[in-house]
Protein backbone atom coordinates (compact mmCIF):
# COMPACT_ATOMS: atom_id res chain seq x y z
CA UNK A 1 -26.05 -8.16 -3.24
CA UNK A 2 -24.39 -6.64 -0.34
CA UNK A 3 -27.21 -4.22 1.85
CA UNK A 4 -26.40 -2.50 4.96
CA UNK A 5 -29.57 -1.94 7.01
CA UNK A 6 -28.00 -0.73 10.20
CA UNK A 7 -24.16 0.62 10.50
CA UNK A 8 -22.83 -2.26 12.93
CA UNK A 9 -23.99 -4.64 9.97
CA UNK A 10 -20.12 -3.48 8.11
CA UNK A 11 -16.81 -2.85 9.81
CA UNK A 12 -15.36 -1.21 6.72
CA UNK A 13 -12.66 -3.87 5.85
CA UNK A 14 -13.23 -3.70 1.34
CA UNK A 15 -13.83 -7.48 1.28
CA UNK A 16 -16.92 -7.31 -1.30
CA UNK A 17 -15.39 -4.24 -2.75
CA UNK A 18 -12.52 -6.52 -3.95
CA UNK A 19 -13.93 -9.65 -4.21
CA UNK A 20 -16.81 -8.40 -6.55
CA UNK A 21 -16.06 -9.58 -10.37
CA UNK A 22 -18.10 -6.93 -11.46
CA UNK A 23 -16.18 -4.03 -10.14
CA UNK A 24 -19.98 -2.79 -8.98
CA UNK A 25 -19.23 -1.81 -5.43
CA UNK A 26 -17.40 1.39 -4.30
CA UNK A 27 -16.53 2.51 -0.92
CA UNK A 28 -17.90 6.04 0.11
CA UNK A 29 -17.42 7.86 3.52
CA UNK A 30 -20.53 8.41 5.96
CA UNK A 31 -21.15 11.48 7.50
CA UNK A 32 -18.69 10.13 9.93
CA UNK A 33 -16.23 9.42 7.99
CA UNK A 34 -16.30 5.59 8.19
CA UNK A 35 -16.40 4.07 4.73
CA UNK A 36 -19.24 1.73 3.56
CA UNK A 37 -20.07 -0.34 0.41
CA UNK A 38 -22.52 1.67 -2.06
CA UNK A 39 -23.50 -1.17 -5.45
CA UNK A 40 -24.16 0.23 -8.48
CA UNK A 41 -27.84 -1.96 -8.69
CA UNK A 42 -27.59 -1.84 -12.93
CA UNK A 43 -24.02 -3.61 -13.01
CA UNK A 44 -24.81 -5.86 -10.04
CA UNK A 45 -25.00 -9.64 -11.97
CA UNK A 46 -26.43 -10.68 -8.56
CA UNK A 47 -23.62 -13.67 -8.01
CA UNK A 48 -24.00 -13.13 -4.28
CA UNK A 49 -19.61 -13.38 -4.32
CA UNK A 50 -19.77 -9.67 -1.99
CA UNK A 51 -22.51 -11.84 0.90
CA UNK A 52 -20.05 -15.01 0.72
CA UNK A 53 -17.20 -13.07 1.58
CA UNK A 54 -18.33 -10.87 4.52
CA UNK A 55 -16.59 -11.60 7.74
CA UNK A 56 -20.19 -9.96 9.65
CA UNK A 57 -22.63 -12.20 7.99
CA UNK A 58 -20.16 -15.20 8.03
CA UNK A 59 -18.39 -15.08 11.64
CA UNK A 60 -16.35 -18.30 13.27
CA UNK A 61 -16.49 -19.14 16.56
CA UNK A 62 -14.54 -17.86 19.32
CA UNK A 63 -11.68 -19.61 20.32
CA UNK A 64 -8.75 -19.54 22.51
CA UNK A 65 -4.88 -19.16 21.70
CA UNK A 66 -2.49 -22.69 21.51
CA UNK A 67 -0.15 -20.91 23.64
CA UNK A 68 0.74 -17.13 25.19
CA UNK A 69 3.80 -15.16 25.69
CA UNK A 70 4.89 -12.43 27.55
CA UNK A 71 7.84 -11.17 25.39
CA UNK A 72 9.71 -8.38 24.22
CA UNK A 73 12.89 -7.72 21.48
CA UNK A 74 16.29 -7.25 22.04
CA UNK A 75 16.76 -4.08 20.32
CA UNK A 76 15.84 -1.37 22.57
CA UNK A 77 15.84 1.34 19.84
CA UNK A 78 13.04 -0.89 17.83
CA UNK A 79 11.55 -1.37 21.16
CA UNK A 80 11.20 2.18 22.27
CA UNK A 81 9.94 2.74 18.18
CA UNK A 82 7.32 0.14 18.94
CA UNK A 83 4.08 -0.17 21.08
CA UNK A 84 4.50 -2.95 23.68
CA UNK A 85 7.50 -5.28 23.11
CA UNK A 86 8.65 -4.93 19.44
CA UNK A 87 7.50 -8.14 18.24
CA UNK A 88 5.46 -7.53 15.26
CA UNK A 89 9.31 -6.28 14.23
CA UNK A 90 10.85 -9.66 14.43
CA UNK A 91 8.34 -11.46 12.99
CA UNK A 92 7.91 -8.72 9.66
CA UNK A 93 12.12 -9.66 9.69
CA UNK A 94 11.96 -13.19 9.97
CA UNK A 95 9.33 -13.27 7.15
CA UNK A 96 10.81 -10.39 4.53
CA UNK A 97 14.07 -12.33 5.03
CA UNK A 98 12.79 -15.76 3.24
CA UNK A 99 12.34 -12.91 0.30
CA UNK A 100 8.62 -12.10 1.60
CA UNK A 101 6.12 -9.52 2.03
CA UNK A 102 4.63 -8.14 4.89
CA UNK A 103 1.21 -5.81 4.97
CA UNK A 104 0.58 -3.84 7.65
CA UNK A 105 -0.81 0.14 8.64
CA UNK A 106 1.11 3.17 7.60
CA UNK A 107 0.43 7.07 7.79
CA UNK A 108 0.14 8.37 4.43
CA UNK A 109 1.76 11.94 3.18
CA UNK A 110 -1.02 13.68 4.58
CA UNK A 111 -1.15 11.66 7.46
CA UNK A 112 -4.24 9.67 7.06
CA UNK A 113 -3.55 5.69 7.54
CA UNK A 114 -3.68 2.90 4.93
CA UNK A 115 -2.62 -0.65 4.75
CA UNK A 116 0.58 -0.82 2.13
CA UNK A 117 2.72 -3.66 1.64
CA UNK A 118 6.87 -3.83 2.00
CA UNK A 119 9.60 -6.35 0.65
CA UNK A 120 12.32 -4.13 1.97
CA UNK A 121 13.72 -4.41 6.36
CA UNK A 122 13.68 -0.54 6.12
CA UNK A 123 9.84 -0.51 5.02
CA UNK A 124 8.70 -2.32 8.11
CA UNK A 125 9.80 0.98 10.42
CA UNK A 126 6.33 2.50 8.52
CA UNK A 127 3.80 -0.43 10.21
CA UNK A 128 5.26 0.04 13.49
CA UNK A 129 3.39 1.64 16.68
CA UNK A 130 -0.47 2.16 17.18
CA UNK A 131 -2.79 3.91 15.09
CA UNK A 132 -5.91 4.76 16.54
CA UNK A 133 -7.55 5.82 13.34
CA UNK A 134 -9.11 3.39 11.22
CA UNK A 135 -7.06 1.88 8.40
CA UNK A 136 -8.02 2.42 4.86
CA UNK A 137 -7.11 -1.17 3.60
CA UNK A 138 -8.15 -0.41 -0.32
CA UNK A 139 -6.21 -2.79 -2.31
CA UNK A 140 -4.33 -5.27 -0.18
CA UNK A 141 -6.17 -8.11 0.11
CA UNK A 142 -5.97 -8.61 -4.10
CA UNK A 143 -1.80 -7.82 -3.80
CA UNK A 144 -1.33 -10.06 -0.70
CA UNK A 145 -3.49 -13.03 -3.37
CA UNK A 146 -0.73 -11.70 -6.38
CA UNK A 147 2.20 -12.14 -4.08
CA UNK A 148 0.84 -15.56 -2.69
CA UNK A 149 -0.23 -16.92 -6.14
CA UNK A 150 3.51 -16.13 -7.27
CA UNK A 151 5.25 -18.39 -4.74
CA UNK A 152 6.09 -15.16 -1.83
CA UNK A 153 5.32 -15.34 1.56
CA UNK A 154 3.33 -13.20 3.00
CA UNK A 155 2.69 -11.61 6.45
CA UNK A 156 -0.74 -9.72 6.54
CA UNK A 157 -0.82 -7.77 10.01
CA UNK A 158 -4.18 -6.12 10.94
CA UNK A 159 -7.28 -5.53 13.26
CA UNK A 160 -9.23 -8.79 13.87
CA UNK A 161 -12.14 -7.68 11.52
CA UNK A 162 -9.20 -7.03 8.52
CA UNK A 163 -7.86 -9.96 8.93
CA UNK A 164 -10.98 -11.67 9.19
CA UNK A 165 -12.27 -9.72 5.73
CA UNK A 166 -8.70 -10.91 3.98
CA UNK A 167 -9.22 -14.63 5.26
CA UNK A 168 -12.95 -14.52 3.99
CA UNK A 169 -11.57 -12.70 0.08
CA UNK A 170 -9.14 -15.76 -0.24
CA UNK A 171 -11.64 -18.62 0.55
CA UNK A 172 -8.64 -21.21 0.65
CA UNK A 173 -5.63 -21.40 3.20
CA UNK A 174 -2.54 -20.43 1.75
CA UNK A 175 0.58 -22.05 2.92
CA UNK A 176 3.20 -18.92 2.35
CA UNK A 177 -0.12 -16.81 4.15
CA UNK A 178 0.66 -15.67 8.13
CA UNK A 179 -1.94 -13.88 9.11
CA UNK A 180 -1.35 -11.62 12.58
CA UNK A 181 -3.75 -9.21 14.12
CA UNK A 182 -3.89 -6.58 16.63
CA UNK A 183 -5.81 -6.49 20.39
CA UNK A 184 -8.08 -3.97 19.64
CA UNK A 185 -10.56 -1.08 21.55
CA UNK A 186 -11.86 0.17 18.47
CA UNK A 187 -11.20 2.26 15.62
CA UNK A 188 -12.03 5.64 15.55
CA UNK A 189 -13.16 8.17 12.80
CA UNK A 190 -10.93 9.04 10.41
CA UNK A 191 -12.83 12.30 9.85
CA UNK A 192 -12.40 13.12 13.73
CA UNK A 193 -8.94 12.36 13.61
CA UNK A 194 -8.21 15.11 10.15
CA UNK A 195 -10.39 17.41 11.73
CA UNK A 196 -8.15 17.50 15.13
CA UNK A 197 -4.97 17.77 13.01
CA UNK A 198 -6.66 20.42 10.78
CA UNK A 199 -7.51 21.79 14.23
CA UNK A 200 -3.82 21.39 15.39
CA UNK A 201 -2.76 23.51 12.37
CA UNK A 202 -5.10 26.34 12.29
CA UNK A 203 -4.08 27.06 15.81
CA UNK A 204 -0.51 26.94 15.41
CA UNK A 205 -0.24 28.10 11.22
CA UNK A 206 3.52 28.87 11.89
CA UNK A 207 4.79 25.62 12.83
CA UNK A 208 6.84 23.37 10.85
CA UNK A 209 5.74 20.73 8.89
CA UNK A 210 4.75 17.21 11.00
CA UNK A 211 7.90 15.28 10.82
CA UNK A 212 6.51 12.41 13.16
CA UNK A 213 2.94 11.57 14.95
CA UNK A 214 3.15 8.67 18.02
CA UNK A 215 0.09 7.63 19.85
CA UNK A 216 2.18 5.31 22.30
CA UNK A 217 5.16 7.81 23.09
CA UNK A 218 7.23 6.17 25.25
CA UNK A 219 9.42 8.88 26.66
CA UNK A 220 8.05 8.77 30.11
CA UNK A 221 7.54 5.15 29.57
CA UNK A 222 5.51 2.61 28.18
CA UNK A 223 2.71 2.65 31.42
CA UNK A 224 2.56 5.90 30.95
CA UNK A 225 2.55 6.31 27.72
CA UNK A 226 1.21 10.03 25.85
CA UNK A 227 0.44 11.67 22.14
CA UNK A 228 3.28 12.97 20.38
CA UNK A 229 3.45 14.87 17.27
CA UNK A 230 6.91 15.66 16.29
CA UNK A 231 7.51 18.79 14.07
CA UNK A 232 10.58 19.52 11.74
CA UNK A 233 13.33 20.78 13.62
CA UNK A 234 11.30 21.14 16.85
CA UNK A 235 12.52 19.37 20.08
CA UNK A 236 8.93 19.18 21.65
CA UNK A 237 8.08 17.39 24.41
CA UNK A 238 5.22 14.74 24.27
CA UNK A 239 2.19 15.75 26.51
CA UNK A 240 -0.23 13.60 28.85
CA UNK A 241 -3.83 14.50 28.27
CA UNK A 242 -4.52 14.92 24.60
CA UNK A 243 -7.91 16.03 23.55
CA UNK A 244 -8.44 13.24 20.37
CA UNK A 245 -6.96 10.37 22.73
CA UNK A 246 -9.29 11.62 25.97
CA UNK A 247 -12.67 10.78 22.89
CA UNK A 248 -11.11 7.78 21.68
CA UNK A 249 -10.50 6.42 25.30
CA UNK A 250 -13.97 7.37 26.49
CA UNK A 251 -15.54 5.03 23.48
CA UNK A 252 -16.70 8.90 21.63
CA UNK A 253 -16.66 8.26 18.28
CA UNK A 254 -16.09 4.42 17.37
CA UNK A 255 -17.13 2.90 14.17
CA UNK A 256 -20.59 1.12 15.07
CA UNK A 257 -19.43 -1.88 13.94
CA UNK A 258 -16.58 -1.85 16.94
CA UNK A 259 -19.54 -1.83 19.60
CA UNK A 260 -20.64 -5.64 17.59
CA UNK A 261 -17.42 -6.53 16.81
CA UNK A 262 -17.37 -9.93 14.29
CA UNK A 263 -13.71 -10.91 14.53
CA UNK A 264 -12.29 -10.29 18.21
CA UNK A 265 -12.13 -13.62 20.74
CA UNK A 266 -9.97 -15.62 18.29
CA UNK A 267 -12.85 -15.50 16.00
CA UNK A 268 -10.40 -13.63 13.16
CA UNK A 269 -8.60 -16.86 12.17
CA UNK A 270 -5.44 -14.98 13.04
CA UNK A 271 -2.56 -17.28 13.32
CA UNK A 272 -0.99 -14.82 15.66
CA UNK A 273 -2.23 -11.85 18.16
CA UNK A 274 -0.22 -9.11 19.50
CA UNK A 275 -1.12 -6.73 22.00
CA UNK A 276 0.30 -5.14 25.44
CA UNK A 277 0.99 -7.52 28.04
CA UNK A 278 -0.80 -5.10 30.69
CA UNK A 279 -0.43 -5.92 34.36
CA UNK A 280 2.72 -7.67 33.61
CA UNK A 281 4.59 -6.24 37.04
CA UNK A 282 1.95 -8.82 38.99
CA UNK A 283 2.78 -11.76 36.84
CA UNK A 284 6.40 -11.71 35.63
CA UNK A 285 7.79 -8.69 37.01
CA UNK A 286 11.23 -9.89 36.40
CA UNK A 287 11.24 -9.17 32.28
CA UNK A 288 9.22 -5.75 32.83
CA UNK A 289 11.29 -2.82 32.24
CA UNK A 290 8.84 -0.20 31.37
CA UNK A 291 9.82 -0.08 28.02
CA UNK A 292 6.76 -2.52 26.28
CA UNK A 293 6.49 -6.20 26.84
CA UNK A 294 4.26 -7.64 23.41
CA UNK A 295 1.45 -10.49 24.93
CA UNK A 296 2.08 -13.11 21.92
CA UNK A 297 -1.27 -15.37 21.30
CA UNK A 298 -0.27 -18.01 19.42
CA UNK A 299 -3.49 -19.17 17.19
CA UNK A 300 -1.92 -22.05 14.88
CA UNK A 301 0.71 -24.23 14.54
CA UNK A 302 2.33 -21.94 11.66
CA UNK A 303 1.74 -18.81 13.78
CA UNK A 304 4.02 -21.13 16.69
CA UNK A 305 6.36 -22.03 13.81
CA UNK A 306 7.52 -18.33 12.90
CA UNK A 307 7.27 -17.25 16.38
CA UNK A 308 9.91 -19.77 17.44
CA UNK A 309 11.85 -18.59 14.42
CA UNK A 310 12.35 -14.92 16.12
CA UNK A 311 15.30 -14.41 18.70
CA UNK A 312 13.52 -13.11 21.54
CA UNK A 313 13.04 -12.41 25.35
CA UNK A 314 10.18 -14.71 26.57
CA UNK A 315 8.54 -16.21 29.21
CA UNK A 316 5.16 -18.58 28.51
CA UNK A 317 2.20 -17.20 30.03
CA UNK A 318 -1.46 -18.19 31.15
CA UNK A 319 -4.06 -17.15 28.89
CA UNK A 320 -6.15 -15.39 31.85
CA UNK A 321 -3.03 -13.27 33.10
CA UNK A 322 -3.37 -11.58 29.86
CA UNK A 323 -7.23 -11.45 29.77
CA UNK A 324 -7.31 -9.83 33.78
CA UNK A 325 -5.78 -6.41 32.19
CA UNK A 326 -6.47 -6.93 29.08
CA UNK A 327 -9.79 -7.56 28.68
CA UNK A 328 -10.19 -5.81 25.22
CA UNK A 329 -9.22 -9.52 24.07
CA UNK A 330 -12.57 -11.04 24.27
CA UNK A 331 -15.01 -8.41 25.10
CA UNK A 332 -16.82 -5.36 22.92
CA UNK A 333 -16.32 -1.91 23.75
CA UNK A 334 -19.48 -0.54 24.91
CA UNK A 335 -21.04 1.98 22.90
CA UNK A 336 -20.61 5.47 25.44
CA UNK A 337 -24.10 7.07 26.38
CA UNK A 338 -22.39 10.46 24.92
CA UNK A 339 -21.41 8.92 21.44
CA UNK A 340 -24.33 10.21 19.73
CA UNK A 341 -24.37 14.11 21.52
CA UNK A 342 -20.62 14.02 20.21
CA UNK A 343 -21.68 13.03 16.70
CA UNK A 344 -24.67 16.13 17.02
CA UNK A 345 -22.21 18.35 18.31
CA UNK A 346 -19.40 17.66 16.36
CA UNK A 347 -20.86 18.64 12.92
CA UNK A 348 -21.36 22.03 14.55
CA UNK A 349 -18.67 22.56 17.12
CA UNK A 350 -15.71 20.53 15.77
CA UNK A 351 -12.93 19.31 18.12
CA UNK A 352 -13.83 21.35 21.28
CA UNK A 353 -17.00 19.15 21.96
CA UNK A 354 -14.82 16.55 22.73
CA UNK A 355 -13.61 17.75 26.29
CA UNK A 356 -17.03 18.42 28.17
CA UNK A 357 -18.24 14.99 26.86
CA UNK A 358 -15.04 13.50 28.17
CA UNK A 359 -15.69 15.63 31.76
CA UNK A 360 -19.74 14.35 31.69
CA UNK A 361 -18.84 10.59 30.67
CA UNK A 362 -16.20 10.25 33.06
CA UNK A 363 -12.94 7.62 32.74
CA UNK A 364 -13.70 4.99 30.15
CA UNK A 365 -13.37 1.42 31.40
CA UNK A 366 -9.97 1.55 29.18
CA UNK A 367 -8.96 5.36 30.71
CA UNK A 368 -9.39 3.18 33.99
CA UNK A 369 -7.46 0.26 33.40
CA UNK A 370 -4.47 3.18 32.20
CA UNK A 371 -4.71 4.37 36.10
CA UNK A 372 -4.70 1.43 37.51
CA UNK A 373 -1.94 0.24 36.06
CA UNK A 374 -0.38 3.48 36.16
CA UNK A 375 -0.72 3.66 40.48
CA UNK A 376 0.22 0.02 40.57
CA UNK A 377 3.70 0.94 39.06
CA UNK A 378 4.26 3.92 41.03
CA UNK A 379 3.48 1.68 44.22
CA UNK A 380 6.33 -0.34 43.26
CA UNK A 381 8.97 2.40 42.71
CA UNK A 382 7.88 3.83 46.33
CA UNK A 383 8.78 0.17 47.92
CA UNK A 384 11.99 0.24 46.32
């Protein structure tokens, strides 16, 4: 039977929930919002399935990618839609072409975000760009199993620790299965992140309806990226400096998990990893652009195989380019001294804790990495 002692013991991702042939386990939200296992004891048969397929209590080893790219798609307009480089794109193509299915995060009609699944090259728009809010993956892993018992391929896109989870629910390797996840900080609350948009609305109750919502807005470009919510019929300008994205870079309100994370380091089993290819104007400055270059890790010989199926911009980079600015790759994000006076304060105060927390932390190790880049590319336009 599945028991969570301390909160970093589950990162949330529904394996037992769906593996469980007793339908005894339910997923209920914390007083953070984070969702955790809760077994009903008297329906419990005690088979142990919900231990076997936890990706905390059963993690692999680390290990290091086959090969890495620095790459980025032809299509601008996907591009500029996308992240980094517009990769995950071509690949979700390449795949729904052979008549497959691809998983991946979407916002839902009230703009909370949950994994869904799409058959259809105009679905895959949904999956594209960050979302710093954790996923609610609910029933995907069983679908993605339907679709792969019925002859479909499937691509399953995630964090680490989801892909991990879905890897763990199958217990075999599936041949039609590509499994690709995501470099990842952390995933914040879902609760903070509805309470800032409830915040958002109460302050503004005449605006339109939310017609868009971008974490990565590329406008000014992709190093210095900002928040964007885009409103019906409004022409407003993305801003840098956005209260939810100051918490989430300063490490506020994490799951606990994230701060003992089971799956990063190649330990996910992913058969491909996408991220940003940070620091990429030191490396291979001649494919930077400022519109997103994807880093590609390449975990398995059938991640390699639909990579190379992709028509794509590419050059084949070292593994510890990627790792010098990226080093979200391989290590945990610290737990921030101030996490639990934001979690105190928040039940009280709301949103508006956030910003003295932010001013007494200081810049995260991630907000850092942002300038650095950021006065490293405005160097470089001053020598030109």
């Amino acid at each position: 039977m599945i028991h969570i002692k301390e909160k970093q013991e589950c990162c949330g991702c529904h394996a037992c929930v769906t593996a469980c042939p007793a339908h005894c386990i339910t997923m209920r939200a914390d007083e953070q919002g984070f969702l955790y296992p809760v077994v009903d004891k008297d329906a419990c048969t005690d088979c142990g399935l919900c231990e076997k397929v936890c990706p905390i209590i059963n993690q692999d080893t680390s290990r290091k990618p086959i090969k890495v790219y620095a790459a980025r798609c032809g299509d601008e307009r996907v591009r500029m839609q996308s992240s980094s480089g517009g990769i995950f794109t071509l690949l979700a193509e390449a795949v729904i072409k052979e008549g497959g299915v691809v998983f991946g995060a979407k916002f839902t009609e009230h703009w909370d975000v949950a994994h869904a699944w799409t058959d259809s090259l105009d679905g895959i728009a949904a999956f594209r760009g960050a979302k710093y809010v954790q996923s609610t993956i609910g029933n995907t892993y069983k679908e993605a199993k339907d679709f792969l018992l019925l002859g479909r391929k499937v691509l399953f896109s995630g964090t680490p620790c989801q892909i991990a989870g879905l890897k763990r629910f199958l217990r075999k390797d599936y041949e039609g299965l590509i499994t690709v996840d995501v470099v990842c900080h952390g995933v914040p609350s879902p609760l903070v992140w509805q309470t800032y948009l409830a915040d958002e609305s109460s302050r503004n109750p005449c605006r339109p309806p939310i017609e868009s919502i971008s974490f990565r807005d590329k406008t000014y470009g992709w190093k210095k990226y900002c928040f964007h919510i885009r409103y019906a019929g409004s022409n407003n300008m993305p801003s840098s400096g956005n209260v939810y994205m100051k918490g989430f870079l300063n490490d506020l309100y994490l799951r606990p998990s994230c701060h003992a994370c089971p799956a990063r380091s190649g330990k996910s089993g992913s058969d491909i990893g996408l991220g940003d290819f940070w620091g990429i104007e030191k490396h291979y400055p001649q494919i930077d652009d400022d519109k997103g270059i994807s880093l590609v890790l390449i975990n398995s010989n059938k991640g390699q195989e639909l990579y190379d199926s992709i028509t794509k911009e590419h050059i084949q980079a070292q593994f510890e380019e990627a790792l010098s600015e990226n080093p979200s790759i391989v290590q945990i994000s610290p737990q921030s001294e101030y996490s639990r006076q934001f979690w105190q304060r928040f039940h009280r105060q709301g949103i508006s804790c956030i910003e003295p927390l932010c001013r007494k932390a200081g810049p995260s190790r991630l907000l850092l990495l942002y300038l650095k880049v950021k006065r490293a590319l405005l160097g470089i336009l001053k020598r030109r």
